[in-house]
N, C-alpha and C. Protein backbone atom coordinates (compact mmCIF):
# COMPACT_ATOMS: atom_id res chain seq x y z
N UNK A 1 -13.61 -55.05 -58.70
CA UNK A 1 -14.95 -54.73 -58.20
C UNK A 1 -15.40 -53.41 -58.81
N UNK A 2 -16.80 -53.49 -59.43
CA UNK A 2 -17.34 -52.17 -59.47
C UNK A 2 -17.30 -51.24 -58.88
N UNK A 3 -17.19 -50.18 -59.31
CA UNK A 3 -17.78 -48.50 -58.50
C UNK A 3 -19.05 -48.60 -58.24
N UNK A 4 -19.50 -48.27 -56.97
CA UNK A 4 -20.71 -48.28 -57.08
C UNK A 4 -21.29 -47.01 -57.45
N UNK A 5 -22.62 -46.91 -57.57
CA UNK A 5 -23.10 -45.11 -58.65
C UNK A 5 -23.06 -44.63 -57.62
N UNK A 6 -22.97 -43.30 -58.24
CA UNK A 6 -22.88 -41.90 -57.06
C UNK A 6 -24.09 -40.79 -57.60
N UNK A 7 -24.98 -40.63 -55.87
CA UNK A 7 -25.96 -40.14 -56.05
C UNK A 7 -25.52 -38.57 -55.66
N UNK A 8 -25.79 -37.22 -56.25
CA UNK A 8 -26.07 -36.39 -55.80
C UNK A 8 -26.76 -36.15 -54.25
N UNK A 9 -27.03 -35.36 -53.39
CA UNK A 9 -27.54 -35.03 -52.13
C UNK A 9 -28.10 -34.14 -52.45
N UNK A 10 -29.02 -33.56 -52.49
CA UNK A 10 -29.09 -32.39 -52.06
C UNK A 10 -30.50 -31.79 -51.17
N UNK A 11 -30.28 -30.85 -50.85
CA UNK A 11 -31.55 -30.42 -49.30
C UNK A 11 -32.27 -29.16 -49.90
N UNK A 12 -33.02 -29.34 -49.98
CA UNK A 12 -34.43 -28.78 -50.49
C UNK A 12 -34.58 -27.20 -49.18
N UNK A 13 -35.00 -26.24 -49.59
CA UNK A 13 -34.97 -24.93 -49.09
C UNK A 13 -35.73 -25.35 -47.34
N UNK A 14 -36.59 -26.33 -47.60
CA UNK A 14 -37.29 -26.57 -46.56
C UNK A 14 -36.77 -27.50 -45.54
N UNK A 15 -35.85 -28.37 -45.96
CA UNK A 15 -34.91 -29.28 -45.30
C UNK A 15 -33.82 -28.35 -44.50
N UNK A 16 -33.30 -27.53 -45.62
CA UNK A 16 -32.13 -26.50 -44.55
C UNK A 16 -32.95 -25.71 -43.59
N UNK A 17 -33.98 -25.33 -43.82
CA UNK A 17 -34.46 -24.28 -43.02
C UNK A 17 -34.73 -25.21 -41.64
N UNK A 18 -35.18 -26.92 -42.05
CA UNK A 18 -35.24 -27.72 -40.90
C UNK A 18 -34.48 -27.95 -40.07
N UNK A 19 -32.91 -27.72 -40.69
CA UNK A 19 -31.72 -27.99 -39.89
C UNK A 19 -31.50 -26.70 -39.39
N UNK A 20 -31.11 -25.40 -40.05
CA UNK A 20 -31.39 -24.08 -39.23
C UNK A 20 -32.12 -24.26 -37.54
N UNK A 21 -33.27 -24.22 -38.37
CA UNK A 21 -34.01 -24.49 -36.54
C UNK A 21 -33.48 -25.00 -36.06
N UNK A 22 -32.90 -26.31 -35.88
CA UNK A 22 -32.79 -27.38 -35.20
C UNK A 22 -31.51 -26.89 -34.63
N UNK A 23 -30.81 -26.45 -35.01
CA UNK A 23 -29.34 -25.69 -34.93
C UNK A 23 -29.20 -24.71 -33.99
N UNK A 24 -30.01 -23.64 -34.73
CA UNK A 24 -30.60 -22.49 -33.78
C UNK A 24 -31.02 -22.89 -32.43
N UNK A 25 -31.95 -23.89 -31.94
CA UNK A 25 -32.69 -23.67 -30.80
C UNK A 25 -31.68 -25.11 -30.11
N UNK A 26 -30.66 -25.64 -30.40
CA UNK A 26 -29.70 -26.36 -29.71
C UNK A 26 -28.84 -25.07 -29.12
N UNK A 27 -28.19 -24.58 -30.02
CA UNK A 27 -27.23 -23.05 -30.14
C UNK A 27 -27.47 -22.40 -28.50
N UNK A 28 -29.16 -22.19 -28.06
CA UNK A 28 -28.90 -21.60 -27.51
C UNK A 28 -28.65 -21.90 -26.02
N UNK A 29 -28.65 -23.77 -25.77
CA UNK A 29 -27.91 -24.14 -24.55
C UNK A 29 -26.23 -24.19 -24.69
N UNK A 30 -25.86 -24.76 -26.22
CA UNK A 30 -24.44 -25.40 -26.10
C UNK A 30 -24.53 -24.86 -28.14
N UNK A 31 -23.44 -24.39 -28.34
CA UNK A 31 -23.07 -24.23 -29.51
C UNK A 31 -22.49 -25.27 -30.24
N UNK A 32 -21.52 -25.57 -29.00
CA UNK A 32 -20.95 -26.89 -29.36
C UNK A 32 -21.80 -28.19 -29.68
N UNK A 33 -22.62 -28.52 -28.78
CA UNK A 33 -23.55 -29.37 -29.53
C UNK A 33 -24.26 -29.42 -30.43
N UNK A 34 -24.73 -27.79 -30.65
CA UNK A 34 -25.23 -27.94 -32.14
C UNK A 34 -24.48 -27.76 -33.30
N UNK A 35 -23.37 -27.72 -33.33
CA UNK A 35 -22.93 -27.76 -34.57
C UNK A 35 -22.15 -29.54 -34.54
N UNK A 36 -21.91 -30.25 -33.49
CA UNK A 36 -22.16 -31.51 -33.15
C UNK A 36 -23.66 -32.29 -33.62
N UNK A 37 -24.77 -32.08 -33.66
CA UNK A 37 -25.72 -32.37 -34.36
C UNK A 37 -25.97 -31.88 -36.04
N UNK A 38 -25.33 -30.73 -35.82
CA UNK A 38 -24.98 -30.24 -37.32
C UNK A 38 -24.73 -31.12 -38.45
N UNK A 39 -23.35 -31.61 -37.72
CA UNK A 39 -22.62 -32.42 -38.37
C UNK A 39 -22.75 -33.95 -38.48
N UNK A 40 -23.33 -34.26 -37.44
CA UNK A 40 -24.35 -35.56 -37.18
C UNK A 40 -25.48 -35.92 -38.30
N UNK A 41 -25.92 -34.76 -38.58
CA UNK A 41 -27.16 -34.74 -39.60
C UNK A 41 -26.35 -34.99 -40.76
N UNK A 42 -25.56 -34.29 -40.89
CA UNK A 42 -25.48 -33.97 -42.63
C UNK A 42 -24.42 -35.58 -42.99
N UNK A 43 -23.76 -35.95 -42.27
CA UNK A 43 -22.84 -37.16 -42.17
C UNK A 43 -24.07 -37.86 -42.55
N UNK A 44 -25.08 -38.19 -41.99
CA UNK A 44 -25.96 -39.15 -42.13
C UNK A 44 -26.42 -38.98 -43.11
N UNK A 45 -27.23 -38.14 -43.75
CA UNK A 45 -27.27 -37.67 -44.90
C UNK A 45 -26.60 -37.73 -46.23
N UNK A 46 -25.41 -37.79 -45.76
CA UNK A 46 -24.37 -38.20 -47.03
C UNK A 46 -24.14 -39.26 -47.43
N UNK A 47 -24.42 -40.43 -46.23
CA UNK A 47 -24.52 -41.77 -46.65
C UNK A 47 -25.30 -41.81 -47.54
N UNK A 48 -26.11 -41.11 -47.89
CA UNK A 48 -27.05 -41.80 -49.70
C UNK A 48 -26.16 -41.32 -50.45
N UNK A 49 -25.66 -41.09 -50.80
CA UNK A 49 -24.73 -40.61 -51.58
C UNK A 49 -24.35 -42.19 -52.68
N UNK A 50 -24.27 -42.63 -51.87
CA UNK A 50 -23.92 -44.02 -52.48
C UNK A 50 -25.36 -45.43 -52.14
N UNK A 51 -25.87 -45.50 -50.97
CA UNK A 51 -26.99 -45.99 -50.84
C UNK A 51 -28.16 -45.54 -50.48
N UNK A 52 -28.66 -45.07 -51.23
CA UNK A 52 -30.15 -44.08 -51.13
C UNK A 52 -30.95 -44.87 -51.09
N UNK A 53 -31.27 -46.56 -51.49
CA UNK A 53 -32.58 -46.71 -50.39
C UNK A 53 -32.09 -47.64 -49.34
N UNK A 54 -31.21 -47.19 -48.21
CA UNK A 54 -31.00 -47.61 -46.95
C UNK A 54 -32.08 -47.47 -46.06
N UNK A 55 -32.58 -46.34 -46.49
CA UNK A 55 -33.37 -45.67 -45.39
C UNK A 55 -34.68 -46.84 -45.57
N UNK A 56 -35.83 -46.66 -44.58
CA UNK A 56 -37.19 -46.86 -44.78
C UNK A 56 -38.27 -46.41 -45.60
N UNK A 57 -39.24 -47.02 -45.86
CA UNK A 57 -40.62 -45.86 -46.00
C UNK A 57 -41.18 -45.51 -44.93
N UNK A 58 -41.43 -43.94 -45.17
CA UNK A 58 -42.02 -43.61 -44.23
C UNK A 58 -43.53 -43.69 -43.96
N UNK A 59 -43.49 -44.46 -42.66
CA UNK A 59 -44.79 -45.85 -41.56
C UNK A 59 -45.42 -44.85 -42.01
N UNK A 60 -45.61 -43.35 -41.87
CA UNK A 60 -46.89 -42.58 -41.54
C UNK A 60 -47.45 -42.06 -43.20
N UNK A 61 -46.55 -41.96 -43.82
CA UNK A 61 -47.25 -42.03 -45.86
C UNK A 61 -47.32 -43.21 -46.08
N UNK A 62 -47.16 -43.99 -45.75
CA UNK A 62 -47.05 -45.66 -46.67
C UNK A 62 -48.46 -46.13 -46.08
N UNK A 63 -49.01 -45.73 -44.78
CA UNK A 63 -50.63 -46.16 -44.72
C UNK A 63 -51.17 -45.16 -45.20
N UNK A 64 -50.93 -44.23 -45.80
CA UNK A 64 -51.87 -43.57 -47.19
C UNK A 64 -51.51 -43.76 -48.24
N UNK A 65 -50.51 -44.81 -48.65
CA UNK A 65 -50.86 -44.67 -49.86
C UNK A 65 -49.12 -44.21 -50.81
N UNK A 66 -48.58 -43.26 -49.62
CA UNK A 66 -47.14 -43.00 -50.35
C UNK A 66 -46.07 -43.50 -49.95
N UNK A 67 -45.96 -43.64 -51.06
CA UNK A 67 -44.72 -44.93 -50.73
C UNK A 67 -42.78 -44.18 -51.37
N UNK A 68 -42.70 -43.08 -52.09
CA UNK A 68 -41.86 -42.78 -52.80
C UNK A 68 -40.73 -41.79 -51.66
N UNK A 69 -41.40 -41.91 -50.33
CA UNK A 69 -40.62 -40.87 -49.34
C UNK A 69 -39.75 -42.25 -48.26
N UNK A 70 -38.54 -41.73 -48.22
CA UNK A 70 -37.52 -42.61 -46.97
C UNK A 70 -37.17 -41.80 -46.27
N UNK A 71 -36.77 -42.28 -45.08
CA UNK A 71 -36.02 -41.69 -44.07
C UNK A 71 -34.90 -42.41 -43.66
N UNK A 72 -33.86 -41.82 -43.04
CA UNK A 72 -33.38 -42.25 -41.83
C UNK A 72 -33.61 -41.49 -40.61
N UNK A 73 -33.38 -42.91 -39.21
CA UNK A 73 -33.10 -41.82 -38.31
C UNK A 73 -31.60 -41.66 -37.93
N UNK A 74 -32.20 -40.60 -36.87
CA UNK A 74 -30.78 -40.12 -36.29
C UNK A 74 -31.26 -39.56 -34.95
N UNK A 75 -31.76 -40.40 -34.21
CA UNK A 75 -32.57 -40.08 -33.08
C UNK A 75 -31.61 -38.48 -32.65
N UNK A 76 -33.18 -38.01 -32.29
CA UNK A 76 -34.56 -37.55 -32.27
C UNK A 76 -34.56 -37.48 -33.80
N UNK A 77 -33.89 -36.89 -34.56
CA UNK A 77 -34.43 -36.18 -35.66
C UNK A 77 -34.11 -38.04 -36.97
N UNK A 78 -35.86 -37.02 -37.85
CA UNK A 78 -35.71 -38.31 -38.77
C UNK A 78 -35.44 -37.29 -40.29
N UNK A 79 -34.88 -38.00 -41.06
CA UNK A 79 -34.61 -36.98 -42.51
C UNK A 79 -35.43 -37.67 -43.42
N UNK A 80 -36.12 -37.25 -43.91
CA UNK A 80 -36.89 -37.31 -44.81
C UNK A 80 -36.44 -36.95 -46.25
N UNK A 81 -36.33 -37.85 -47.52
CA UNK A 81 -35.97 -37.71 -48.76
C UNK A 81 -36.82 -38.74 -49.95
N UNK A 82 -36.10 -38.11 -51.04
CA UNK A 82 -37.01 -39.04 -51.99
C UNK A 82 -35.50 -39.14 -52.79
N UNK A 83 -35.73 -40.18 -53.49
CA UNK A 83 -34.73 -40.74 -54.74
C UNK A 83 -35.53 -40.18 -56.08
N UNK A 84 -34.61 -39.73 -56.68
CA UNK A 84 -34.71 -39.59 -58.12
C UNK A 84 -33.60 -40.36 -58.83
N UNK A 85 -33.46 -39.45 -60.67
CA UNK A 85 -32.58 -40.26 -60.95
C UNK A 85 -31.05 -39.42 -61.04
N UNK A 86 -30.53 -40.34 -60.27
CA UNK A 86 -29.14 -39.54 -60.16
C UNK A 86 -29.29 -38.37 -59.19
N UNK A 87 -29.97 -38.55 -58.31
CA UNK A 87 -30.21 -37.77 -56.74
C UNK A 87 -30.92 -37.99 -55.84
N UNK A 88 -30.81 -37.58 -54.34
CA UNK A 88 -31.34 -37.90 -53.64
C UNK A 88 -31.64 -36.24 -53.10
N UNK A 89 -33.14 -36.55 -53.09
CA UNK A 89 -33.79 -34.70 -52.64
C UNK A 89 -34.26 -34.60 -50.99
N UNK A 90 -33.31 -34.39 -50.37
CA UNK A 90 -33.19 -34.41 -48.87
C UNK A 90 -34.62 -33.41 -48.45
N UNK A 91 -35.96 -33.96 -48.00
CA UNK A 91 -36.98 -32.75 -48.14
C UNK A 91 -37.61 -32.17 -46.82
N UNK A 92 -36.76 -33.00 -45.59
CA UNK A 92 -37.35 -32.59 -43.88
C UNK A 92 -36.34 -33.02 -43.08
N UNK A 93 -36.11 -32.34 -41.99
CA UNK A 93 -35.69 -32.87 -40.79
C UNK A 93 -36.41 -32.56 -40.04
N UNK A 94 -36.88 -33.79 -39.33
CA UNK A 94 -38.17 -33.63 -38.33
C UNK A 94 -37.90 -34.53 -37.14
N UNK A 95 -38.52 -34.03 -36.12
CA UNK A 95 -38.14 -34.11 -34.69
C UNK A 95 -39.07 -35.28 -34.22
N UNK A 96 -38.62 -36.59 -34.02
CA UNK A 96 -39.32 -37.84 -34.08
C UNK A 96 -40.26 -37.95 -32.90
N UNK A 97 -40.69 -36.98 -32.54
CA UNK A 97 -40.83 -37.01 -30.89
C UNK A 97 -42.46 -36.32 -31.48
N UNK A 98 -42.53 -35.65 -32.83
CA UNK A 98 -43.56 -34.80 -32.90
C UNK A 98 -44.26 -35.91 -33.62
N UNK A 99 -46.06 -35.72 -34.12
CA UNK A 99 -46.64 -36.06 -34.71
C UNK A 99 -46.17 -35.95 -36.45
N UNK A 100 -45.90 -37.03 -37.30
CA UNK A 100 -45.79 -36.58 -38.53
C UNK A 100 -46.95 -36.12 -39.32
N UNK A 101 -48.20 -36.21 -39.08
CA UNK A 101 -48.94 -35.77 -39.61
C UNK A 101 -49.33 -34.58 -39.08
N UNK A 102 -49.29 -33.97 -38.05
CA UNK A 102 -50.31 -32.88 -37.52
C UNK A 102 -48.65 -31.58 -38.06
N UNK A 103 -47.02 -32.03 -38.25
CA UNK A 103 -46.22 -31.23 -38.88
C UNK A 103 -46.26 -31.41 -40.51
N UNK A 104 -46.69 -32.31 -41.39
CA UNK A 104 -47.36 -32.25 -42.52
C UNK A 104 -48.26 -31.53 -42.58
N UNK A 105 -49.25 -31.37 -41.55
CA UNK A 105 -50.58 -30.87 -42.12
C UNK A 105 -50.15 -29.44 -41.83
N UNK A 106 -49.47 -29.03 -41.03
CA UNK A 106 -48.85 -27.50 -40.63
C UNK A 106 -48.10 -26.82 -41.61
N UNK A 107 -47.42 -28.25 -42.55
CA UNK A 107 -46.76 -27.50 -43.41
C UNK A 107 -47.59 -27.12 -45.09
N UNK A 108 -48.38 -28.08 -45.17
CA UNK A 108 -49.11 -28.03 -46.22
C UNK A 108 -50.16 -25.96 -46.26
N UNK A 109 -50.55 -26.42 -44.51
CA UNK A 109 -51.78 -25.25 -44.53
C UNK A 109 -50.86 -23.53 -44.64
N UNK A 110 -49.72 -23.68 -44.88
CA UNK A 110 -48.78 -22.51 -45.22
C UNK A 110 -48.68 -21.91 -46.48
């Protein structure tokens, strides 16, 4: 049986800073859980490693029009990435509970 290809991972300045937060403001009920979600994230995450389009398109770009962004989830949080060639560019972790557009449009007006 073949090898299957092996994709690079990697998380974009804005993706870590997504998990930071997310880390940080768990941290300050239970440490333990957030580095339990920590590790939750990035496990999930690593699965592209080998199948990068597991994930979906993401419902809220694909009725405008973009179609080149996937996610998985990992309830609450969804990860947001794109495929290239020979990588996968990990570019959000976002809290599924929020609006994706009104935290797009927050991040754009920065």
């Amino acid at each position: 049986m073949a090898e299957a290809k092996r994709y690079r991972v990697l998380w974009t300045d804005t993706a870590q800073q997504d998990l930071t937060e997310i880390v940080e403001c768990i941290a300050q009920d239970s440490i333990d859980d957030a580095l339990a979600i920590l590790h939750k994230l990035e496990a999930k995450a690593a699965l592209l490693v080998t199948l990068p389009n597991r994930g979906r398109i993401v419902p809220e770009l694909l009725h405008t029009g973009i179609s080149q962004y996937q996610e998985l989830i990992s309830a609450p949080w969804r990860i947001v990435y794109r495929v290239e060639v020979g990588r996968v560019m990990v570019m959000a972790v976002l809290d599924s509970r929020r609006d994706l557009q009104v935290v797009l449009l927050n991040r754009l007006a920065h």
